[in-house]
Protein backbone atom coordinates (compact mmCIF):
# COMPACT_ATOMS: atom_id res chain seq x y z
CA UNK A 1 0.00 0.00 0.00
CA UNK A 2 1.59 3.33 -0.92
CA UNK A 3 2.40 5.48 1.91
CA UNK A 4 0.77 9.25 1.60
CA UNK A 5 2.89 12.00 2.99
CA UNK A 6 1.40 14.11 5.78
CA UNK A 7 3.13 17.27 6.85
CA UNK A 8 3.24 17.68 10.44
CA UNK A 9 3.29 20.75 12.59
CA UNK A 10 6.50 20.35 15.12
CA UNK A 11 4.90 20.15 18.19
CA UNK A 12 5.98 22.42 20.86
CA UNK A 13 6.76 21.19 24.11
CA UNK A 14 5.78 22.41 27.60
CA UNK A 15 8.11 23.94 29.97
CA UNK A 16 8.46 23.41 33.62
CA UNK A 17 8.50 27.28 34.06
CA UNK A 18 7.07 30.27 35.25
CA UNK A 19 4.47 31.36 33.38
CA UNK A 20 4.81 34.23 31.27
CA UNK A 21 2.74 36.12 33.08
CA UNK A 22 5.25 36.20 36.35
CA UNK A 23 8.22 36.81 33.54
CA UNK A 24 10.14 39.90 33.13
CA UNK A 25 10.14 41.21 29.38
CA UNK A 26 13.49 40.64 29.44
CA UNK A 27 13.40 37.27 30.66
CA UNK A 28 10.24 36.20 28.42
CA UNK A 29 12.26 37.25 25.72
CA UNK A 30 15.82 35.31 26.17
CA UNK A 31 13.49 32.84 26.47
CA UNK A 32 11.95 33.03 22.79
CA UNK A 33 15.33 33.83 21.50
CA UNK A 34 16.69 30.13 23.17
CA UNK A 35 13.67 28.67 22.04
CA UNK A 36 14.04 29.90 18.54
CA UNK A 37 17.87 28.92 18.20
CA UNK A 38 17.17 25.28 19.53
CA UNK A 39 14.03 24.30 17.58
CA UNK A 40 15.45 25.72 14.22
CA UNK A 41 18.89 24.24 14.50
CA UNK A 42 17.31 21.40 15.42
CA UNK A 43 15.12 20.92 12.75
CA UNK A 44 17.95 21.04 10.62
CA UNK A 45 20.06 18.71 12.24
CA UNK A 46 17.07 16.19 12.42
CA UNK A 47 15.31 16.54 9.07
CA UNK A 48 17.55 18.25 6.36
CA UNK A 49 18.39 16.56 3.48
CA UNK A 50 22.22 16.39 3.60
CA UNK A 51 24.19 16.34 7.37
CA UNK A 52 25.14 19.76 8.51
CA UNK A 53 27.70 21.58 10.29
CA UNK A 54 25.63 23.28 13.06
CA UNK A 55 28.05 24.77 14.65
CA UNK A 56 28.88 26.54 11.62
CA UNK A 57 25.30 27.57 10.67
CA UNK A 58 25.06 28.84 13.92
CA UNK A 59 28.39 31.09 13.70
CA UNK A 60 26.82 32.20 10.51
CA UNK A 61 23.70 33.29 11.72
CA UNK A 62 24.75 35.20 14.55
CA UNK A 63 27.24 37.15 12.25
CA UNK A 64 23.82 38.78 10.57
CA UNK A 65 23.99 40.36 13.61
CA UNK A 66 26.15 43.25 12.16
CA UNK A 67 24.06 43.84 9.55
CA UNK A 68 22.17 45.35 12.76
CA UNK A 69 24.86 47.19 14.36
CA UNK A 70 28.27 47.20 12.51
CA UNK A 71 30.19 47.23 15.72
CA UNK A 72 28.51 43.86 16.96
CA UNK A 73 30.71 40.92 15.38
CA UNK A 74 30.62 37.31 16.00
CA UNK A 75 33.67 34.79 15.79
CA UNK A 76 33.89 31.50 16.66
CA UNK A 77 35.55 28.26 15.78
CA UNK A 78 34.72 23.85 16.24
CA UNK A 79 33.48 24.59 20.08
CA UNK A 80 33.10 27.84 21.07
CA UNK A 81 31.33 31.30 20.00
CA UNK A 82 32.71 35.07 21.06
CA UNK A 83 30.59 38.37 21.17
CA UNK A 84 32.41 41.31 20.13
CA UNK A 85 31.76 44.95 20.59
CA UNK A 86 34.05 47.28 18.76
CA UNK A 87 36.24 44.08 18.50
CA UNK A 88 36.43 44.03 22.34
CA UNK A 89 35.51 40.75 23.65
CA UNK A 90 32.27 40.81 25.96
CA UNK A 91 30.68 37.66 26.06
CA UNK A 92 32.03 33.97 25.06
CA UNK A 93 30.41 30.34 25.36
CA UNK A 94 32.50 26.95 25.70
CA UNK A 95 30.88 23.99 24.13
CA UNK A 96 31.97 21.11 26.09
CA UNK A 97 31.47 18.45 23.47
CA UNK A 98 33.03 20.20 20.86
CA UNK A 99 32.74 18.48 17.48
CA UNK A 100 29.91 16.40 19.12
CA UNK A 101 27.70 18.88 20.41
CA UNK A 102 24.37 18.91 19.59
CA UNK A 103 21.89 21.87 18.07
CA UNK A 104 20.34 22.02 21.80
CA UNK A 105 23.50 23.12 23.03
CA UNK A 106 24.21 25.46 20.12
CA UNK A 107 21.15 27.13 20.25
CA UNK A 108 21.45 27.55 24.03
CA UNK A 109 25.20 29.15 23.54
CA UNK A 110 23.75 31.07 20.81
CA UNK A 111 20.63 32.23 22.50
CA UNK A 112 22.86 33.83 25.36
CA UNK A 113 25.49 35.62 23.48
CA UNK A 114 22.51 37.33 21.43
CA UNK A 115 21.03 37.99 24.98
CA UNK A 116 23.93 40.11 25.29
CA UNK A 117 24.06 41.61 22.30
CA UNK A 118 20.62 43.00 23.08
CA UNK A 119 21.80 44.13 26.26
CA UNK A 120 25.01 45.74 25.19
CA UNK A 121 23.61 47.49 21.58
CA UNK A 122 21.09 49.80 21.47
CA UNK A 123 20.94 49.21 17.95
CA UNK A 124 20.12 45.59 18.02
CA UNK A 125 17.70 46.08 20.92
CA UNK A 126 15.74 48.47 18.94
CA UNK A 127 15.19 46.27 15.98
CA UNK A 128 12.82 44.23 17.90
CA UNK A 129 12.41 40.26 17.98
CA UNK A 130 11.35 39.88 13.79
CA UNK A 131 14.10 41.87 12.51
CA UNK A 132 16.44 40.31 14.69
CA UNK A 133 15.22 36.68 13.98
CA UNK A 134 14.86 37.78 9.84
CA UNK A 135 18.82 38.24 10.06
CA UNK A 136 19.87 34.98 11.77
CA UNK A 137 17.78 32.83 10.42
CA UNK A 138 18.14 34.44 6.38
CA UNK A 139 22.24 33.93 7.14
CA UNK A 140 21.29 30.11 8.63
CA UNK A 141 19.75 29.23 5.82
CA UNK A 142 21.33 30.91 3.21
CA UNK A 143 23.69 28.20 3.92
CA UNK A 144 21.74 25.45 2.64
CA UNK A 145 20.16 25.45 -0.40
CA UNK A 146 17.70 27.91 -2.24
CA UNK A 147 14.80 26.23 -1.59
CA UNK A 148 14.86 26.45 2.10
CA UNK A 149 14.21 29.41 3.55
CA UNK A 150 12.88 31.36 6.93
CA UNK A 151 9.36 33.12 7.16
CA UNK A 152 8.41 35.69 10.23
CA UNK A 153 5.20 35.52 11.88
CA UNK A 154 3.77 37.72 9.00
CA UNK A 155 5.20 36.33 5.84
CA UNK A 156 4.37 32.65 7.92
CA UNK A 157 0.70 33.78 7.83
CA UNK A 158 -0.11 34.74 4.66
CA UNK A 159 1.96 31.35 3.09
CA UNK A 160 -0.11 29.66 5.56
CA UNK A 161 -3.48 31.82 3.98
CA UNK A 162 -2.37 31.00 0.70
CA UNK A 163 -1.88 26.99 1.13
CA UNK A 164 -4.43 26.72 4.08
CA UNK A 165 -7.12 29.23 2.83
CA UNK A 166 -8.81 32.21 5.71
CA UNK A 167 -11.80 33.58 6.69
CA UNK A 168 -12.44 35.78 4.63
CA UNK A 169 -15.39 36.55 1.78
CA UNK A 170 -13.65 35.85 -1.53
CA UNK A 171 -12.65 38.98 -3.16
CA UNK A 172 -9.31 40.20 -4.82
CA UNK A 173 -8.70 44.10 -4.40
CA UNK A 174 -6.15 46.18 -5.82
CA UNK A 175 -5.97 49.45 -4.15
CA UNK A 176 -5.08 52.60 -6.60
CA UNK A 177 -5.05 55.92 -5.96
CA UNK A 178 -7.01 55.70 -3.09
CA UNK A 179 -9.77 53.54 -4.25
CA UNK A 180 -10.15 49.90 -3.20
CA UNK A 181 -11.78 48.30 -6.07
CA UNK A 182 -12.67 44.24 -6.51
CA UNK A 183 -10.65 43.22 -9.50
CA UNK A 184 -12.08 39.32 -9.03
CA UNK A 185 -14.64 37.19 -7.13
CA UNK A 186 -13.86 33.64 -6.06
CA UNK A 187 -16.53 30.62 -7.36
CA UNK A 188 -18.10 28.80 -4.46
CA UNK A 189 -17.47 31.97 -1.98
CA UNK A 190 -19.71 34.36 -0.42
CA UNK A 191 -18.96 37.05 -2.50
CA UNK A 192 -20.06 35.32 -5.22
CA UNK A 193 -23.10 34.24 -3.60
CA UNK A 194 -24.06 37.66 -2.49
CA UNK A 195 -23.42 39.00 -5.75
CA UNK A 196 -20.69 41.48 -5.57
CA UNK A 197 -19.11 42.18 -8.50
CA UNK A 198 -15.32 42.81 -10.25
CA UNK A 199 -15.08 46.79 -10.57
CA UNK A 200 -16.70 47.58 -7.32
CA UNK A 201 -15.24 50.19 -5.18
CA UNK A 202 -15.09 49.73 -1.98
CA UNK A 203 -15.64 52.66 0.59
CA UNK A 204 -16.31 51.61 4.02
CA UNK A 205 -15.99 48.74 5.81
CA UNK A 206 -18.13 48.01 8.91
CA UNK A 207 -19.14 51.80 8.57
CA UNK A 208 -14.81 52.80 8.91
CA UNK A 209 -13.85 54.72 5.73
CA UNK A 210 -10.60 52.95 3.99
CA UNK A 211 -9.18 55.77 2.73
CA UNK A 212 -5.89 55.89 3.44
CA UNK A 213 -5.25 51.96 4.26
CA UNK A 214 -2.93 50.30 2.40
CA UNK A 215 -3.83 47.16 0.41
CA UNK A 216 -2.88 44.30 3.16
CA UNK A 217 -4.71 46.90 5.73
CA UNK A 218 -7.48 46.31 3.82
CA UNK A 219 -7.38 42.87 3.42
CA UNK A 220 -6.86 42.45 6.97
CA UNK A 221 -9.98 44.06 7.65
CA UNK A 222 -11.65 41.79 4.90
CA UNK A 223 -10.36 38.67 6.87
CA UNK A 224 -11.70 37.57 10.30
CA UNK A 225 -13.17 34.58 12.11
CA UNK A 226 -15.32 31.97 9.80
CA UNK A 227 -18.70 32.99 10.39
CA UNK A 228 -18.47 36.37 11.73
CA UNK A 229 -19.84 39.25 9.55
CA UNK A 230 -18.67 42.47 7.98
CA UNK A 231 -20.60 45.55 6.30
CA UNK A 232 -19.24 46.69 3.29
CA UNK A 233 -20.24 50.24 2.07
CA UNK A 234 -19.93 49.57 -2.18
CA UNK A 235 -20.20 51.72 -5.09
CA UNK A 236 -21.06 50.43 -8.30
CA UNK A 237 -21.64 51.81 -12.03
CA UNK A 238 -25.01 52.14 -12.71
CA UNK A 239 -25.94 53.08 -9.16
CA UNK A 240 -26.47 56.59 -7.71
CA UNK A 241 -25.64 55.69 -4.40
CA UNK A 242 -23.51 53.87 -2.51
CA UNK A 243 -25.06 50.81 -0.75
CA UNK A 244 -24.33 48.71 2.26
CA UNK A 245 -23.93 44.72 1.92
CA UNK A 246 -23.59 42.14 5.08
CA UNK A 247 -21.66 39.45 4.32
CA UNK A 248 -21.20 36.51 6.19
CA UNK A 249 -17.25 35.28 6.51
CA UNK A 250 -16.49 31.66 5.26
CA UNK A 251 -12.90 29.61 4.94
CA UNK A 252 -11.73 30.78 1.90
CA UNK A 253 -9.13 28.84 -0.08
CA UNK A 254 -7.43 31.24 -3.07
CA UNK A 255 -8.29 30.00 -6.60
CA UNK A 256 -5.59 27.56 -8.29
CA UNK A 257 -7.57 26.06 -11.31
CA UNK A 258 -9.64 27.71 -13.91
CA UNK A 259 -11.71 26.06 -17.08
CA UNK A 260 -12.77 27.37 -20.21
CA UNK A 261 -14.18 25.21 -23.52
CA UNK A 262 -11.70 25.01 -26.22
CA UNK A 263 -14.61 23.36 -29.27
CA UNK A 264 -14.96 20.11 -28.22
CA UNK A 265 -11.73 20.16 -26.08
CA UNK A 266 -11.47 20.39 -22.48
CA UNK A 267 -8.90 23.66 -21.28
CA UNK A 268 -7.76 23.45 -17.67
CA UNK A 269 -5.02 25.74 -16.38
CA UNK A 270 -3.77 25.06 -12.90
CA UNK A 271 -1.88 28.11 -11.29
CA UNK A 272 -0.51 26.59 -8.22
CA UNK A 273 -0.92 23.86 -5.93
CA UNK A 274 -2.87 24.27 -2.34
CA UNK A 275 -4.72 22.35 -0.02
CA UNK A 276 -7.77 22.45 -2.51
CA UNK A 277 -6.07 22.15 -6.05
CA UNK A 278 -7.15 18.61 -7.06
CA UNK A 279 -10.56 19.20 -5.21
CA UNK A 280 -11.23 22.15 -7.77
CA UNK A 281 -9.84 20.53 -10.48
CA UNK A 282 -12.40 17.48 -10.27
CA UNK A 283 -14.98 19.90 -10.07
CA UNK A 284 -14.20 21.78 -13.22
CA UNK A 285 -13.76 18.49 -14.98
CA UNK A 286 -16.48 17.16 -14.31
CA UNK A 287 -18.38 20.74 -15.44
CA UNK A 288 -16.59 20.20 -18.79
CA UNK A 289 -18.05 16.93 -19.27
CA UNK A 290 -21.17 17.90 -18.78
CA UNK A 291 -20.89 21.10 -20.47
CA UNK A 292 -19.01 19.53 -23.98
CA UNK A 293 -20.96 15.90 -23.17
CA UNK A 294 -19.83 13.14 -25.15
CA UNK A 295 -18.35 15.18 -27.67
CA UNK A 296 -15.50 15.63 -26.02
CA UNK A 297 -12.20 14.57 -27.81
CA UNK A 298 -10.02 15.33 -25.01
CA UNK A 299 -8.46 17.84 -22.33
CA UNK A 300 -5.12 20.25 -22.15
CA UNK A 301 -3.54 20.66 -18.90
CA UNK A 302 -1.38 23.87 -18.66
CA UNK A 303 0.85 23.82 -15.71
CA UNK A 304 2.95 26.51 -17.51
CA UNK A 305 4.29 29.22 -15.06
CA UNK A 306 3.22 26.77 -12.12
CA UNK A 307 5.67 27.18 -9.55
CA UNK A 308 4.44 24.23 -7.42
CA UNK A 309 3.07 23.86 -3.79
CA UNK A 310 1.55 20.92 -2.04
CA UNK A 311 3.12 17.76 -2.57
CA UNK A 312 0.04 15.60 -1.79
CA UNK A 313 -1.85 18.08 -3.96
CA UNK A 314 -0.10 16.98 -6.79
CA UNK A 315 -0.18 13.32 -6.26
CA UNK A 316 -4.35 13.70 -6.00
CA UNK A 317 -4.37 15.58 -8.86
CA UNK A 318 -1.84 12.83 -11.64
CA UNK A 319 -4.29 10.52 -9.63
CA UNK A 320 -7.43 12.12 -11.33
CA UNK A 321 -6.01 10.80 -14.39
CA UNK A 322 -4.63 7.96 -14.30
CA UNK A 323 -6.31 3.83 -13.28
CA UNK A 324 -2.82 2.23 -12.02
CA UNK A 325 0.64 2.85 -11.98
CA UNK A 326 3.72 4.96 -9.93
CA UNK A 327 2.57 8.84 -9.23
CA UNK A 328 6.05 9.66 -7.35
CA UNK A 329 8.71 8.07 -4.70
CA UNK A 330 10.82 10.48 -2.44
CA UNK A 331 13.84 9.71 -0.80
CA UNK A 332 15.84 11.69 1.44
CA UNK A 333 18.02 11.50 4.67
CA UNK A 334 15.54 11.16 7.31
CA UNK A 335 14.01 7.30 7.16
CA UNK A 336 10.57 8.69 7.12
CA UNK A 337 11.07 10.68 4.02
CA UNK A 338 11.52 7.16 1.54
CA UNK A 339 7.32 7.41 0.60
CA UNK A 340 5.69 6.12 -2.64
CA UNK A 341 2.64 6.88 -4.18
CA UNK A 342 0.60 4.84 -6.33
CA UNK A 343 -2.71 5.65 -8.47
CA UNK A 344 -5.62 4.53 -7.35
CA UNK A 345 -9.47 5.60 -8.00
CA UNK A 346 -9.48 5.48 -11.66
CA UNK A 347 -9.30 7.75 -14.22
CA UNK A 348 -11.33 10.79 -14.34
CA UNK A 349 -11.32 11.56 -18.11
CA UNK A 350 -12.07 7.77 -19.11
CA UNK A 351 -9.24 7.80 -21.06
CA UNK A 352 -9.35 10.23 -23.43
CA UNK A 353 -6.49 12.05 -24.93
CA UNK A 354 -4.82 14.37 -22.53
CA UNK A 355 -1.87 17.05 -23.40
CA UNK A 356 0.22 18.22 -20.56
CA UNK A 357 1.92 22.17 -21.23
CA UNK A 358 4.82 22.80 -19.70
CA UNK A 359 7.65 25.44 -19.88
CA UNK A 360 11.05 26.35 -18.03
CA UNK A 361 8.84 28.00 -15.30
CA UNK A 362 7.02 24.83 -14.30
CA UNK A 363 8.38 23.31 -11.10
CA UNK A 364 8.01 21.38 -8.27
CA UNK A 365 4.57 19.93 -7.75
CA UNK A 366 3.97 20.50 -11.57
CA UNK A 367 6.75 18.85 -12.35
CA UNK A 368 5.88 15.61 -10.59
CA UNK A 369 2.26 15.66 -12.31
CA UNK A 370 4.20 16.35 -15.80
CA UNK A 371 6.49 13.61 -15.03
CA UNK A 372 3.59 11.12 -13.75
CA UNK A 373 1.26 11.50 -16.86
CA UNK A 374 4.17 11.03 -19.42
CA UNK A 375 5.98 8.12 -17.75
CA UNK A 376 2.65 6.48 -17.52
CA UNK A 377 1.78 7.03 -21.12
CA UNK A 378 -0.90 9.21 -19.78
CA UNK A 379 -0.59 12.55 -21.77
CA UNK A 380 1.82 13.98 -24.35
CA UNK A 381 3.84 17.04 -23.24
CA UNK A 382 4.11 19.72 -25.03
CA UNK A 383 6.53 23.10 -24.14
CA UNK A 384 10.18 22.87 -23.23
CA UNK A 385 11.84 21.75 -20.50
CA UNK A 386 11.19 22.37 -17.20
CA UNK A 387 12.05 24.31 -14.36
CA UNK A 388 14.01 21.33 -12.30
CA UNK A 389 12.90 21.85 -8.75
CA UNK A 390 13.08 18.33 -8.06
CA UNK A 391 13.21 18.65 -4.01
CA UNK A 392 10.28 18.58 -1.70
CA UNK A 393 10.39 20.80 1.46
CA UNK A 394 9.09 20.14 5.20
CA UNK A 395 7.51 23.04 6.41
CA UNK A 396 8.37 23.69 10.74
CA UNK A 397 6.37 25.91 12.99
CA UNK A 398 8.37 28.13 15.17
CA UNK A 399 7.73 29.33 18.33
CA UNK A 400 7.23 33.21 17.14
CA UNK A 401 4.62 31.84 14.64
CA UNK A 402 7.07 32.25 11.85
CA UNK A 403 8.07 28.70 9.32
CA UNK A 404 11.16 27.56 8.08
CA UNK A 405 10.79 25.65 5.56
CA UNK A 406 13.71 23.07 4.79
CA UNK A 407 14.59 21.02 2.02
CA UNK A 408 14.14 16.90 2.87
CA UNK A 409 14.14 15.17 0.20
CA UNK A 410 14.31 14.66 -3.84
CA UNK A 411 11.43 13.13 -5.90
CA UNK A 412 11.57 10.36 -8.56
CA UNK A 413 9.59 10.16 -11.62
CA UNK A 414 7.86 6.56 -12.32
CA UNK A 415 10.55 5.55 -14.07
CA UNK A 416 13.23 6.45 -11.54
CA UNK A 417 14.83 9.81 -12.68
CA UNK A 418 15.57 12.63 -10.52
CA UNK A 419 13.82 15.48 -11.63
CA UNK A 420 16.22 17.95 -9.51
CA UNK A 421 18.36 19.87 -11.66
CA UNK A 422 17.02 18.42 -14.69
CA UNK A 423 13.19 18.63 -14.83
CA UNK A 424 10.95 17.18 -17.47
CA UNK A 425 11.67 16.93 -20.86
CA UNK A 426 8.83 17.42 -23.31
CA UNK A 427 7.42 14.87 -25.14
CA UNK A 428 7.56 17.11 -28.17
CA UNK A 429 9.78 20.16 -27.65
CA UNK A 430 8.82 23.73 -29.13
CA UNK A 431 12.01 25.19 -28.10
CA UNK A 432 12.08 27.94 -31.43
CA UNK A 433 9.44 26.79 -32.99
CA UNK A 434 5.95 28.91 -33.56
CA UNK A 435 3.97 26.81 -36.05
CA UNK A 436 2.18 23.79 -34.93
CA UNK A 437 1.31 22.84 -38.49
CA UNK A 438 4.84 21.85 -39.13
CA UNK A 439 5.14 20.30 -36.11
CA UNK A 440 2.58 18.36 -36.94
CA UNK A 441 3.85 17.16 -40.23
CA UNK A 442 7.12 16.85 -38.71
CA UNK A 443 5.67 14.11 -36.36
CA UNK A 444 3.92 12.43 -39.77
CA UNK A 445 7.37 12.40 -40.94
CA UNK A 446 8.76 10.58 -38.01
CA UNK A 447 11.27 13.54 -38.17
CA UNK A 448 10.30 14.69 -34.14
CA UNK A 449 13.34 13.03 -32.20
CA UNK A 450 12.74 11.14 -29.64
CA UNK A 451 13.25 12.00 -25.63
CA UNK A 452 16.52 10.81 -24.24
CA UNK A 453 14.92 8.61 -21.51
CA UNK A 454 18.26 6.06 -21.68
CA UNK A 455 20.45 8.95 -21.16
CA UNK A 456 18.08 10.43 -18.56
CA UNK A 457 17.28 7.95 -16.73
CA UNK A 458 21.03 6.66 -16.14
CA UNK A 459 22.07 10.30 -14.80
CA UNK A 460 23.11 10.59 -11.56
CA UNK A 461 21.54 13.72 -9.04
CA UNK A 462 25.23 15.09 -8.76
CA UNK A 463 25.83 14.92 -12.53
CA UNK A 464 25.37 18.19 -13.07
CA UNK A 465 27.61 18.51 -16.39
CA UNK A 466 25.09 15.38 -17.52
CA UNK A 467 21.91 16.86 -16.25
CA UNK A 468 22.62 20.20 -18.19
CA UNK A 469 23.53 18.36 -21.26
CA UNK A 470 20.20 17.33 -21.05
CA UNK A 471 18.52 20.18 -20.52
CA UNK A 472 20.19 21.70 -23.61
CA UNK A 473 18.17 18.86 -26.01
CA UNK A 474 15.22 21.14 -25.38
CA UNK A 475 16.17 24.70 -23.41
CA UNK A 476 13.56 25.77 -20.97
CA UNK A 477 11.87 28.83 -22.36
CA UNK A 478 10.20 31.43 -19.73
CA UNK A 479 7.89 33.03 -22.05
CA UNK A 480 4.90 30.99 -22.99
CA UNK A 481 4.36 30.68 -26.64
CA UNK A 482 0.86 30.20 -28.72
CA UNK A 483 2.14 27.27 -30.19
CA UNK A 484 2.41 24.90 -27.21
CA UNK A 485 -1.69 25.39 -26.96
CA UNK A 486 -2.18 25.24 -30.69
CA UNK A 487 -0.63 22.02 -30.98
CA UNK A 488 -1.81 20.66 -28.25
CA UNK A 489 -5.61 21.31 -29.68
CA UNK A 490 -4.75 19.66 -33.14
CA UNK A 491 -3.25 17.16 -32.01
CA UNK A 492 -6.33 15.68 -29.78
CA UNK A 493 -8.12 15.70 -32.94
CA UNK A 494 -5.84 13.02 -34.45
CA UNK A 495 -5.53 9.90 -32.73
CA UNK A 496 -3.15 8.17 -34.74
CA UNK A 497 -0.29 11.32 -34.30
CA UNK A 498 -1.55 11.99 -31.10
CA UNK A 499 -0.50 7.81 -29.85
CA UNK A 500 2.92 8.57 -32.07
CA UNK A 501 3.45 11.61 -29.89
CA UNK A 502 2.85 9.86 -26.58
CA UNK A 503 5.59 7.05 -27.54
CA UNK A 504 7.96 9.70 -28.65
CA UNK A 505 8.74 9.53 -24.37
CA UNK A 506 8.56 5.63 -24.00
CA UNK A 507 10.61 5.21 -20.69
CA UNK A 508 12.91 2.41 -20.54
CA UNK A 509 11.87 -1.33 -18.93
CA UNK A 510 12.32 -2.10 -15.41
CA UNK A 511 14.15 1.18 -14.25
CA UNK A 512 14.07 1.22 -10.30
CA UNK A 513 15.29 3.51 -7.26
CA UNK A 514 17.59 1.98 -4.77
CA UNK A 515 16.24 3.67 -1.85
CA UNK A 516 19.56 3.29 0.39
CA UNK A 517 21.98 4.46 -2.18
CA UNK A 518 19.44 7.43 -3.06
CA UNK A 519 19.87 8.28 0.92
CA UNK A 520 23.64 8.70 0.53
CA UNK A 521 24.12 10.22 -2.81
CA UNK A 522 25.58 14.15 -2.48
CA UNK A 523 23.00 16.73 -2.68
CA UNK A 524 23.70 19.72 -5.47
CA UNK A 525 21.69 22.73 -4.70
């Protein structure tokens, strides 16, 4: 049975303390800063794809410090950490393990020479806990790879917003010169079911003028708890007067699939991936079925410009398409990171032809559907090679609210491939090309090459000189071009080319990942 991925919240233990209330500020807040330091480093240590040198992240990050105050510096060497003021030494901590000491203890030596650095620099005091925690976290994991990265409490809310969804009513503003006007309502939101409209202004809300409020003012406003309610004061063409409108909050997940009719062919464009991308995506399919009925000859997938999200997401969604077969395996350090996923359900579409678009700005979760549907003889893709963001990250509370977000693991295609640093290759490339008709009689020709899978699939992760070889047989292009659509629609009209163009990606027999040597192969960021 495959085994799903769930990503956990870190679970935050409880201290045999005083409680904050009996605290001094100064006390309640060495006490973030050591909880910070240990839970962060320590999420590294434990779950990070490749071992680290704590010691040394943690030397790193407290050097951000001077970005702060330039006369605050921070040396240290294998077992040990200094504080400098003005290069006068104030404050130093002894590991006793040395080599061998954990992130606990570095976080707790860490945590009490920055405890001095507040007390000793006005200038670091002053920058309060976010800016100080934005600076030694950005230098901790600038060290790793450019996939993991730190959030603050604020940034951590709003990726939560995005992935989670709010409460919240379902609008997108834009605010402009002072107006807040609704540039988009949400399906299936209360917005929509109240009837507001795109190109709405609006002027008050809950009777407070928003004048003067910046756009994520407003939208903070906008938010609140599900069920609560909020007055909006609207103005709208073709009305004299502005009118007042009670809506009723609901948990609102942001948008990541939309559908439009392409004759009797099926358009779906997925934007991202969050916790309710497949969801939507079976809804709009199944309103194109009933909409085009059984004339339908087939459907286009466009996960060009998708820059990913959800891992699960993306398994549910390959899974909408396909009766059987290998959806993803991920392998990593940490034993619980080697997970497979398998299809299961059956296939949405019934089979019918399916083209997959995808372009040098597809990555991550896009890339694993790409790779799914073509290795499975699914769906032909069309576009150029992908983005190659073939890593999965965990996602860690921390304990001011803020997320980092580290990088566990790579992900294998069906037939075994890493897709990090490489990406996908097309199934027919349109790297410089713009007409689809000679495309098309190209592929009557038998004059389309086929995809390396051979060379692909023997490639190691580190290769990189063999990976970008690779990528060169069809360069990623950033701009999307009409062609990759207009091929894609002639081509589900023609069954016989459109089977030719599926084979042109045949993967090779029997290829496999050996899980154990996966674990200890080096990791190129």
């Amino acid at each position: 049975m495959a085994r799903r991925i769930v990503i956990l919240p870190l679970l935050l233990g409880l201290y045999a303390c005083a409680s904050p209330a009996s605290r001094s500020p100064e006390d309640a807040t060495a006490a973030l800063d050591r909880d910070m330091l240990v839970t962060g480093l320590g999420d590294i240590d434990s779950i990070y794809i490749t071992k680290q040198d704590i010691g040394g992240l943690t030397l790193t990050g407290l050097q951000q410090l001077s970005t702060l105050d330039p006369d605050i510096t921070v040396e240290g060497g294998k077992d040990d950490l200094k504080l400098l003021q003005k290069k006068n030494l104030i404050e130093a901590e002894k590991l006793a393990d040395g080599d061998d000491a954990s992130a606990k203890q570095w976080g707790k030596a860490a945590a009490k020479l920055l405890k001095e650095a507040r007390a000793k620099s006005t200038k670091i005091a002053a920058a309060g806990n976010e800016r100080i925690y934005e600076a030694i976290f950005t230098g901790i994991v600038g060290k790793l790879d450019g996939f993991s990265r730190y959030s603050g409490t604020d940034a951590a809310r709003e990726d939560k917003a995005s992935r989670d969804g709010f409460g919240g009513i379902g609008v997108r503003i834009s605010v402009e010169d002072g107006e807040v006007r609704i540039t988009a309502i949400m399906h299936y939101t209360p917005a929509e079911r109240l009837g507001l409209k795109r190109d709405d202004v609006i002027m008050k809300i809950d009777g407070q003028s928003v004048e003067g409020l910046t756009q994520q003012q407003v939208v903070n406003q906008l938010r609140g708890e599900v069920d609560s309610h909020v007055v909006l004061t609207l103005m709208r063409d073709g009305k004299d007067e502005p009118f007042d409108v009670s809506v009723k909050r609901a948990h609102v997940v942001p948008e990541t699939v939309s559908y439009r009719r392409e004759g009797d062919i099926a358009y779906f464009r997925i934007f991202s991936f969050n916790s309710e991308t497949a969801n939507s995506l079976k809804r709009e399919v199944k309103d194109a079925k009933e909409e085009i009925g059984k004339k339908i000859k087939g459907y286009v997938l466009d996960l060009r410009n998708n820059p990913g999200g959800y891992v699960p997401q993306s398994v549910a969604t390959a899974n909408l398409f396909l009766d059987e077969g290998r959806i993803v395996s991920i392998h990593g350090r940490h034993p619980d990171s080697h997970q497979y996923f398998e299809a299961s359900d059956g296939d949405l579409t019934d089979g019918k032809p399916m083209a997959v678009l995808i372009d040098g700005n597809s990555a991550s979760a896009a890339e694993i559907v790409a790779a799914a549907l073509q290795d499975n003889g699914r769906a032909v893709l069309i576009g150029t090679n992908s983005y190659g963001k073939g890593t999965v990250q965990n996602i860690k509370p921390l304990p001011n609210q803020g997320e980092i977000k580290l990088t566990w693991a790579r992900f294998h295609a069906p037939s075994g491939y890493t897709l990090h640093h490489l990406g996908v290759l097309p199934s027919v490339c349109t790297a410089g090309k713009h007409n689809s008709d000679e495309l098309l009689n190209e592929l009557k020709l038998g004059e389309l090459p086929k995809v390396p899978v051979a060379q692909r699939n023997a490639a190691k992760p580190d290769d990189t000189k063999a990976l970008d070889a690779l990528r060169q047989t069809c360069p990623a292009r950033k701009n999307e071009d009409p062609v990759d659509l207009e091929l894609a629609l002639k081509l589900l009209q023609q069954p016989g080319l459109y089977r030719s163009a599926v084979n042109l990606a045949d993967p090779p027999e029997g290829a496999q990942v050996d899980d154990a040597a996966e674990a200890l192969l080096p990791f190129v960021p």
